[in-house]
Protein backbone atom coordinates (compact mmCIF):
# COMPACT_ATOMS: atom_id res chain seq x y z
CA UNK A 1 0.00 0.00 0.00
CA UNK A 2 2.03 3.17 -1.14
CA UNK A 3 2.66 6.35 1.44
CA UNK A 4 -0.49 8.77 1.08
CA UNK A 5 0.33 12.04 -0.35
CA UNK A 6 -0.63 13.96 2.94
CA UNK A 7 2.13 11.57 4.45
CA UNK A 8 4.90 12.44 2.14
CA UNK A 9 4.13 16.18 2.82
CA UNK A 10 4.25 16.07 6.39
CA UNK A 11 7.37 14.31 5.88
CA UNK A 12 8.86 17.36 3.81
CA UNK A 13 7.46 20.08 6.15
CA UNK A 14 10.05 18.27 8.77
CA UNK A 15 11.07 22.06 9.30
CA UNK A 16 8.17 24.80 10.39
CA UNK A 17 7.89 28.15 7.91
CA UNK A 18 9.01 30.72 9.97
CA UNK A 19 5.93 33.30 10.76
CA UNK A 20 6.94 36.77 8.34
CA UNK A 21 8.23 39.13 11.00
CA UNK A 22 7.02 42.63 10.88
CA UNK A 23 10.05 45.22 9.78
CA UNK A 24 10.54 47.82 12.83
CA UNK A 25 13.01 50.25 10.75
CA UNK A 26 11.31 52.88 13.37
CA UNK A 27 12.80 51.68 16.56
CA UNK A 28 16.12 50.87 14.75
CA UNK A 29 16.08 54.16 13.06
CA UNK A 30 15.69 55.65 16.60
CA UNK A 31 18.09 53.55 18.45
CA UNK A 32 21.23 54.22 15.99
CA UNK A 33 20.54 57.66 16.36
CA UNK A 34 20.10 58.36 20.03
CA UNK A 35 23.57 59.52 20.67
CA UNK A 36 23.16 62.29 17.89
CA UNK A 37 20.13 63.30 19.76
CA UNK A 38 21.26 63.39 23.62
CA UNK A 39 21.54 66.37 24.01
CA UNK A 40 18.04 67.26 22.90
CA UNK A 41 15.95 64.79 24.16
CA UNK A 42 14.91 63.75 28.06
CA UNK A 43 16.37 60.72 29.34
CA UNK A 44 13.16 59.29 29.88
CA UNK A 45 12.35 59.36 26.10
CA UNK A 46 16.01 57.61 25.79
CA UNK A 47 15.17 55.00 28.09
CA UNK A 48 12.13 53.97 25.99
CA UNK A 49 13.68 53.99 22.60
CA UNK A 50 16.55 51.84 23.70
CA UNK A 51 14.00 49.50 25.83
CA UNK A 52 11.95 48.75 22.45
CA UNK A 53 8.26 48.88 21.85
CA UNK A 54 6.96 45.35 23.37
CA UNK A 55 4.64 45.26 20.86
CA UNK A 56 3.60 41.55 20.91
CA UNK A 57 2.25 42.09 16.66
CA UNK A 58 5.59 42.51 15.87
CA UNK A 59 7.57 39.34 17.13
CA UNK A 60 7.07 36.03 15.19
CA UNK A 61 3.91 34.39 15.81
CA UNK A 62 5.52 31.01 16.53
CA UNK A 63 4.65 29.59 20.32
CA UNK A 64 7.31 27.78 22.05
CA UNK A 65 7.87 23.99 20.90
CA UNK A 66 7.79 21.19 23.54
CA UNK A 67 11.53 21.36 23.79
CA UNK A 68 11.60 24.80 24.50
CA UNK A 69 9.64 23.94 27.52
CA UNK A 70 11.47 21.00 28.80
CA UNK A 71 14.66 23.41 28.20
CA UNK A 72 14.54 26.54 28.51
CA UNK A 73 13.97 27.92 32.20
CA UNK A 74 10.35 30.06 33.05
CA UNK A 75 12.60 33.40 33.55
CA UNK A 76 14.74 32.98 30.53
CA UNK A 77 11.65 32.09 27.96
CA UNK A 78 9.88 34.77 29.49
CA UNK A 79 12.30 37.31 28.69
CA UNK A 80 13.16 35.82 25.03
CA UNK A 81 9.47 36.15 24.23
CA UNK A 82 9.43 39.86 25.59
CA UNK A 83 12.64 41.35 23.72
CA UNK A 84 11.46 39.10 20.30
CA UNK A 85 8.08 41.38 20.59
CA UNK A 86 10.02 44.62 21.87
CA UNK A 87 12.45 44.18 19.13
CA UNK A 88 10.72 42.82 16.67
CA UNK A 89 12.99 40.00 16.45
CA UNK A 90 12.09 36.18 16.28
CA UNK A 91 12.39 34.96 20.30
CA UNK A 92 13.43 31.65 19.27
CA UNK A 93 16.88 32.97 17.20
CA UNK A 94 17.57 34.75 20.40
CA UNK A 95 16.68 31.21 22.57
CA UNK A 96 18.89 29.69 20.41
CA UNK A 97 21.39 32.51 20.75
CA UNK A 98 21.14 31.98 24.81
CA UNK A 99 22.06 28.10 24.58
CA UNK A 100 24.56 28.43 22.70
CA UNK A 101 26.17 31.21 24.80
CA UNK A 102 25.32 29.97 28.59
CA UNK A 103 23.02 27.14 28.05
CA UNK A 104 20.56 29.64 29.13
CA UNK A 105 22.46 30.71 32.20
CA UNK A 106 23.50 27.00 33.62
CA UNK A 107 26.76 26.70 32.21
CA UNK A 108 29.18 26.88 34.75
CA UNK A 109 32.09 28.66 33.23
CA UNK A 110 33.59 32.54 33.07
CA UNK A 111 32.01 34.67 32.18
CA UNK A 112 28.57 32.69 32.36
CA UNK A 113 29.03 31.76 35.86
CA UNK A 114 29.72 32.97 38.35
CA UNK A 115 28.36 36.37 38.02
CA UNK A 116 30.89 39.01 37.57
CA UNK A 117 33.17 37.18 35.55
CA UNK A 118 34.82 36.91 32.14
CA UNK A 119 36.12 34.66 30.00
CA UNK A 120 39.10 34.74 28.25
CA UNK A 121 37.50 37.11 24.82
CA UNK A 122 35.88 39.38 27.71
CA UNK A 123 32.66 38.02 27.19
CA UNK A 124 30.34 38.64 30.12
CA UNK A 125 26.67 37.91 31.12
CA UNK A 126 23.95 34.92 29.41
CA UNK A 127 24.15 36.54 26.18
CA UNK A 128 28.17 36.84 26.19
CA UNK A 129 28.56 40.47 25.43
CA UNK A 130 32.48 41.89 24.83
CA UNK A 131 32.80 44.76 26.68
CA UNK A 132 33.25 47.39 23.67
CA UNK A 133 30.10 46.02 22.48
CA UNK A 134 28.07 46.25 26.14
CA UNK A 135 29.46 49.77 26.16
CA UNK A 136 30.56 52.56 24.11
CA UNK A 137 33.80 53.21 25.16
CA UNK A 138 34.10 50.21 27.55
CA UNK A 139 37.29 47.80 26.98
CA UNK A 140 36.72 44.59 25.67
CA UNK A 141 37.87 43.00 29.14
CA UNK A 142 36.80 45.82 31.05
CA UNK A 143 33.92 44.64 33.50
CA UNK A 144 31.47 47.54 34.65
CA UNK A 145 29.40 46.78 37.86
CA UNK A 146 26.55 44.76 37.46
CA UNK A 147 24.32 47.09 38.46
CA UNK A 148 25.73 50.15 36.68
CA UNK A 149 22.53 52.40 35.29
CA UNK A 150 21.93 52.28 31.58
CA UNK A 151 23.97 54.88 29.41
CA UNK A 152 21.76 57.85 29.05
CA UNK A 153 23.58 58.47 25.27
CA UNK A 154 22.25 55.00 24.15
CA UNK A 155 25.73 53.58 22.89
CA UNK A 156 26.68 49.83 22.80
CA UNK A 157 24.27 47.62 23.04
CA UNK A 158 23.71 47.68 26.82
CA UNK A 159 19.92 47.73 27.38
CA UNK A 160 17.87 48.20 30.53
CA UNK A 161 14.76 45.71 29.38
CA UNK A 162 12.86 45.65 33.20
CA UNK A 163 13.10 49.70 32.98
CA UNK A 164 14.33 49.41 36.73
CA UNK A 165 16.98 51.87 36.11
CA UNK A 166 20.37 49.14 35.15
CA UNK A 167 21.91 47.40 32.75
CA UNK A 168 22.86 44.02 33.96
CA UNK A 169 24.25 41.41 31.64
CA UNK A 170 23.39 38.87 34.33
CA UNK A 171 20.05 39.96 34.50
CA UNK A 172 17.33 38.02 32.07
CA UNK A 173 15.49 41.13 30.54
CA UNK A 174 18.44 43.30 30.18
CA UNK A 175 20.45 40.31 28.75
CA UNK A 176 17.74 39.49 26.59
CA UNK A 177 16.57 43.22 25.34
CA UNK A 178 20.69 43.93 24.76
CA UNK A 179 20.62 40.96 22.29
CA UNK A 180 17.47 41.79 20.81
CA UNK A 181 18.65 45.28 19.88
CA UNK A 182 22.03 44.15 18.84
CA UNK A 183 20.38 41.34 16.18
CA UNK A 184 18.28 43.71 15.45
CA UNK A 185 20.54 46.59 14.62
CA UNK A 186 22.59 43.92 12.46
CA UNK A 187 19.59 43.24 10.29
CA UNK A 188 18.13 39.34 11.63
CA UNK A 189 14.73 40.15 10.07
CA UNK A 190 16.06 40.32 6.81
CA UNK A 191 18.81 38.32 6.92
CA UNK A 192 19.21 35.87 10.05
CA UNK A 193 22.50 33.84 8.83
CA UNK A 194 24.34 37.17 8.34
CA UNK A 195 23.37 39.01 11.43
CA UNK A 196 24.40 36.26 13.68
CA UNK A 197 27.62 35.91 11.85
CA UNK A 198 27.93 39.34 12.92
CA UNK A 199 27.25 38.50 16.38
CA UNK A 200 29.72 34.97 16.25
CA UNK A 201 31.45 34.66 13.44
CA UNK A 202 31.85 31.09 13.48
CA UNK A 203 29.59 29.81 10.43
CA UNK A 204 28.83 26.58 13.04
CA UNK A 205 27.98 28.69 15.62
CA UNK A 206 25.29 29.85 13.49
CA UNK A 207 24.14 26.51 11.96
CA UNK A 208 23.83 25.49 15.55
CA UNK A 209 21.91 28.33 16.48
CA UNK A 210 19.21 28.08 13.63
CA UNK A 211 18.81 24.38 14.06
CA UNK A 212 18.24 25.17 18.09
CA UNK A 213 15.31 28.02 16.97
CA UNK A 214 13.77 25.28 14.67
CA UNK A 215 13.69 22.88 17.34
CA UNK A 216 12.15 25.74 19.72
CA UNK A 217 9.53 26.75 17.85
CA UNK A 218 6.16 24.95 17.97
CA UNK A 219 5.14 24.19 14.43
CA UNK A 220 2.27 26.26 12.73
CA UNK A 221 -1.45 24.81 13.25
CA UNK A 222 -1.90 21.41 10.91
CA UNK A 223 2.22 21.17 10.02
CA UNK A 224 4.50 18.01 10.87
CA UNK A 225 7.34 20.51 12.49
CA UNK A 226 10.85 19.40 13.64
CA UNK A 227 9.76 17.95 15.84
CA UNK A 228 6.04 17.32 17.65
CA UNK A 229 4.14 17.18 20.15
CA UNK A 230 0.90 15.11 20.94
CA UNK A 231 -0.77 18.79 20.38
CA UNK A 232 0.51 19.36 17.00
CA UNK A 233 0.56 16.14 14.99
CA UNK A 234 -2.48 14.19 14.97
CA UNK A 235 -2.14 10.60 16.73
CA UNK A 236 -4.22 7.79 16.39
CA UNK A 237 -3.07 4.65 17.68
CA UNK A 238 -3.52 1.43 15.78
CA UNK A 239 -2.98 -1.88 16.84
CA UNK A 240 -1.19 -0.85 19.92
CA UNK A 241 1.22 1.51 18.55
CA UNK A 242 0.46 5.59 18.47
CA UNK A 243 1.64 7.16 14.86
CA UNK A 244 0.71 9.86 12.89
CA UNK A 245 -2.50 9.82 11.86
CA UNK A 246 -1.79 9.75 8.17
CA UNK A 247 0.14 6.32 8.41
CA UNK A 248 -2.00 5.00 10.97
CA UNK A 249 -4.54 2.75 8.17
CA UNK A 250 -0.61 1.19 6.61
CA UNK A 251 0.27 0.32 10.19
CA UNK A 252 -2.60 -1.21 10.80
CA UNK A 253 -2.35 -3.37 7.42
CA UNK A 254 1.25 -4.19 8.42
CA UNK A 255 0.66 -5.49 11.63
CA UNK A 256 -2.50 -7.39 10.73
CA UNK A 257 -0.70 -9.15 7.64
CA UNK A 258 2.04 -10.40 9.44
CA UNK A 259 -0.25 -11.79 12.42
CA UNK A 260 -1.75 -13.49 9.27
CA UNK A 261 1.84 -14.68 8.76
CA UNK A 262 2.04 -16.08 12.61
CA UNK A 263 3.89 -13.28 13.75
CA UNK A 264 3.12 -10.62 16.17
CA UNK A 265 4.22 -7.25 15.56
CA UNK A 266 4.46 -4.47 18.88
CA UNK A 267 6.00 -1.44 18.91
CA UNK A 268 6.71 2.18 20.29
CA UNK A 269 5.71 4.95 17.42
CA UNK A 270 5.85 8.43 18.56
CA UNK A 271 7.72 9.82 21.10
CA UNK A 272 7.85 13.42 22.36
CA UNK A 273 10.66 16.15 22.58
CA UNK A 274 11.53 15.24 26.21
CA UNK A 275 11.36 11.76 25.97
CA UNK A 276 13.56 11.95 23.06
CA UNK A 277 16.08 14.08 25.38
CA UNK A 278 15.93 11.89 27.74
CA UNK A 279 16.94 8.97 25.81
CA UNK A 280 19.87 10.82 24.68
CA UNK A 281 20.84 11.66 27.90
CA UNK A 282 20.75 8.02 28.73
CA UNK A 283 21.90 6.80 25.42
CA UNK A 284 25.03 9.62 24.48
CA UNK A 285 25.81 11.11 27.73
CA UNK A 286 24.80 13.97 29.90
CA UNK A 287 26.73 16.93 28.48
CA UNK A 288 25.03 19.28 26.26
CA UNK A 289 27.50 18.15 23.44
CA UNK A 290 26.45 14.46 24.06
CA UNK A 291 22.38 15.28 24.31
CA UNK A 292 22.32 17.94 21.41
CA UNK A 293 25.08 17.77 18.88
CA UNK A 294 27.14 13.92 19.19
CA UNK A 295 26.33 12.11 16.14
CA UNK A 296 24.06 9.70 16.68
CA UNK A 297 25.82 6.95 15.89
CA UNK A 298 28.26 7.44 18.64
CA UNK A 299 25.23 6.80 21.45
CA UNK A 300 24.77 3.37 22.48
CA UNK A 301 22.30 2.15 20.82
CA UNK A 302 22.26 5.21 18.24
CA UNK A 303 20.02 7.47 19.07
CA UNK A 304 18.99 10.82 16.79
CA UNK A 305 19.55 14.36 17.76
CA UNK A 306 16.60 15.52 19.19
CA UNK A 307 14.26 17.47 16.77
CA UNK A 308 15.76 15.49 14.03
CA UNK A 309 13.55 12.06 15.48
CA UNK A 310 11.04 10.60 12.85
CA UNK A 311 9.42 9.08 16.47
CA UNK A 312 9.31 12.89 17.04
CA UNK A 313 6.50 13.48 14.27
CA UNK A 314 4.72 9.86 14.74
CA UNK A 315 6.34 8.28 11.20
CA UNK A 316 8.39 5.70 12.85
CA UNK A 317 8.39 2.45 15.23
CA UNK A 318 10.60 0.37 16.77
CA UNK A 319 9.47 -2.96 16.38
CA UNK A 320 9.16 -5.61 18.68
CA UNK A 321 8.02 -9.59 16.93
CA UNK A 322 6.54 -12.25 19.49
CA UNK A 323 7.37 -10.31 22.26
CA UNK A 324 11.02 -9.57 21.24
CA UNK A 325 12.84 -6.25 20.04
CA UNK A 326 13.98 -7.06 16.41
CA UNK A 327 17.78 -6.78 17.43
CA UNK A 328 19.17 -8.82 14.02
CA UNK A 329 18.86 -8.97 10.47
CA UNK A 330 18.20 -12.73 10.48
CA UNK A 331 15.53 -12.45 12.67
CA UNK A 332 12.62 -14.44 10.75
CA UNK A 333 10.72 -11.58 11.71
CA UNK A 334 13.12 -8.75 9.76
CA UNK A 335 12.91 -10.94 6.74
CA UNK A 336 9.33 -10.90 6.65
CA UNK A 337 9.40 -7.08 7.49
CA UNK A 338 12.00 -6.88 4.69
CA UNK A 339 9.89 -8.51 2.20
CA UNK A 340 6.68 -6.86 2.84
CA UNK A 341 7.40 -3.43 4.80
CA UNK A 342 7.74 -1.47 1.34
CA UNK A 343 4.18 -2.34 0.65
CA UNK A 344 2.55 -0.59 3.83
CA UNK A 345 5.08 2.49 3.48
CA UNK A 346 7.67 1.54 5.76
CA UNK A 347 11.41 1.14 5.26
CA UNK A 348 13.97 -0.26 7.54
CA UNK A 349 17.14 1.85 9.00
CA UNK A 350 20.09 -0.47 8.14
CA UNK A 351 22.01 0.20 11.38
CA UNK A 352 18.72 -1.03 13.40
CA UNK A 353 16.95 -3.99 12.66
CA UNK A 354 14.09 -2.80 14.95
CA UNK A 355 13.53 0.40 13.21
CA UNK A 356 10.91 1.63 10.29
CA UNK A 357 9.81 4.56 9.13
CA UNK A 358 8.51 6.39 6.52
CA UNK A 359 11.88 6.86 4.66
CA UNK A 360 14.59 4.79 6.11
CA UNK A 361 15.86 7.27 8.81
């Protein structure tokens, strides 16, 4: 029985459309040109311009995935979601900014933690600001005091985003404003991979930082994203085993033909963000390198990056015969699968005898 077309599209929408971001050349218009107009205009006018709008209509539409959830800590999304409005900057390019820089304020290392440190570029605070950059006029290792008011000329990117009268790199809506303003000023909206080369200028850095937003934002309304959750891809569960609704009449066909055969097929289908986490985390390691970058074929058994899972999106299953986990190719079980999988849409990973999906992966 071939794939249905609605399948094979879900399978190609495996990353969400970004929501079009509205352009805010006003704010950025205003913020590059504070320091001409100091002199001229009151502070509290300053303040506001370099604190952004908050205007929720002009941040991306996108709500936060399930793995921005089980990752990202209440304070931190918070303020990610208020600078992407005030900025008019996608929240999820700055989330994935944030993990890269301090694992959104856990890492334990200078200039991340503790507090009033720097590392060895002079990088400071949970968005890793330079010092020249945090402060016109400030030296690269030069560390002002954390709670050091903002600059009433607007200058550097230093941003008081709570409006209580600092600056604090340390602090999640300052931290989070100061990088909002900065992407913004180098053009994300319009041109994402070249702004946050401007920001790192490590092209990995930014590949990483792109495929962390992906995995952070929830898909749009009636997409397969990245990766899923039980509220955004349909489920039905045949036979036992919970897949995407589109493959679920193929699975049930499968599974049906091969009891006809004398064998009987179980299996786990989907399988949500944090589950997939934590099976890297038991699988890879416990380091952020082992649960979100280490190839997959280095965990034991392999085990996908998460947000790269088909089990994420309900179009694969790990298939158990007579009460066994298919663990070899010469199970009698595989060679029936092997013989008659194609027909129902489903094609075996090489490296994993237990594992079908809708393309091999």
């Amino acid at each position: 029985m071939p794939l249905p077309a609605a399948a094979a599209a879900a399978i190609k929408a495996a990353k969400t459309a970004r929501t079009a971001m509205a352009q805010r050349r006003r704010i950025i218009a205003i913020a590059s040109t504070v320091a001409t107009a100091a002199c001229a205009i009151p502070l509290a006018v300053i303040v506001l311009a370099i604190g952004g709008t908050r205007d929720p209509a002009l941040a991306t539409g996108a709500a936060a995935s399930a793995a921005a959830l089980a990752e990202i800590p209440p304070e931190a999304l918070a303020a990610y979601q208020d600078a992407g409005a005030a900025w008019g900057v996608d929240w999820a390019i700055l989330a994935g900014v944030g993990f890269e820089e301090c694992r959104h304020g856990t890492y334990q290392a200078p200039g991340c933690n503790p507090p009033d440190s720097i590392n060895s570029a002079g990088a400071r605070g949970w968005m890793q600001f330079i010092g020249s950059t945090w402060r016109h006029r400030l030296g690269q290792y030069d560390l002002e005091p954390r709670t050091s008011p903002a600059a009433a000329d607007g200058q550097g990117y230093a941003t008081d985003g709570d409006h209580d009268g600092d600056a604090d790199p340390w602090s999640w809506p300052d931290a989070a404003h100061s990088a909002a303003r900065y992407l913004a000023a180098l053009g994300v909206t319009a041109n994402p991979r070249a702004a946050l080369l401007g920001y790192n200028h490590d092209p990995a850095y930014v590949d990483r930082v792109l495929a962390t937003a992906d995995r952070y934002r929830a898909p749009a309304a009636g997409t397969a994203g990245s990766s899923g959750t039980a509220g955004n891809v349909p489920l039905v569960t045949v036979e036992g085993i919970t897949v995407h609704a589109q493959i679920g009449p193929q699975v049930a066909a499968l599974v049906q033909a091969a009891r006809g055969a004398g064998l009987v097929l179980t299996g786990g289908g989907y399988r949500d963000p944090a589950a997939q986490i934590a099976l890297r985390r038991a699988h890879c390691g416990t380091s952020d390198y082992a649960i979100y970058r280490m190839p997959a074929s280095q965990c034991s058994p392999p085990t996908a990056i998460p947000g790269t899972s088909k089990h994420e999106l309900g179009l694969a299953i790990d298939l158990s015969c007579n009460g066994t986990l298919i663990a070899s190719h010469s199970d009698p079980c595989f060679v029936w699968l092997a013989a008659h999988a194609a027909n129902y849409g489903l094609a075996n990973l090489p490296s994993e005898p237990w594992h079908w999906s809708v393309d091999g992966t």
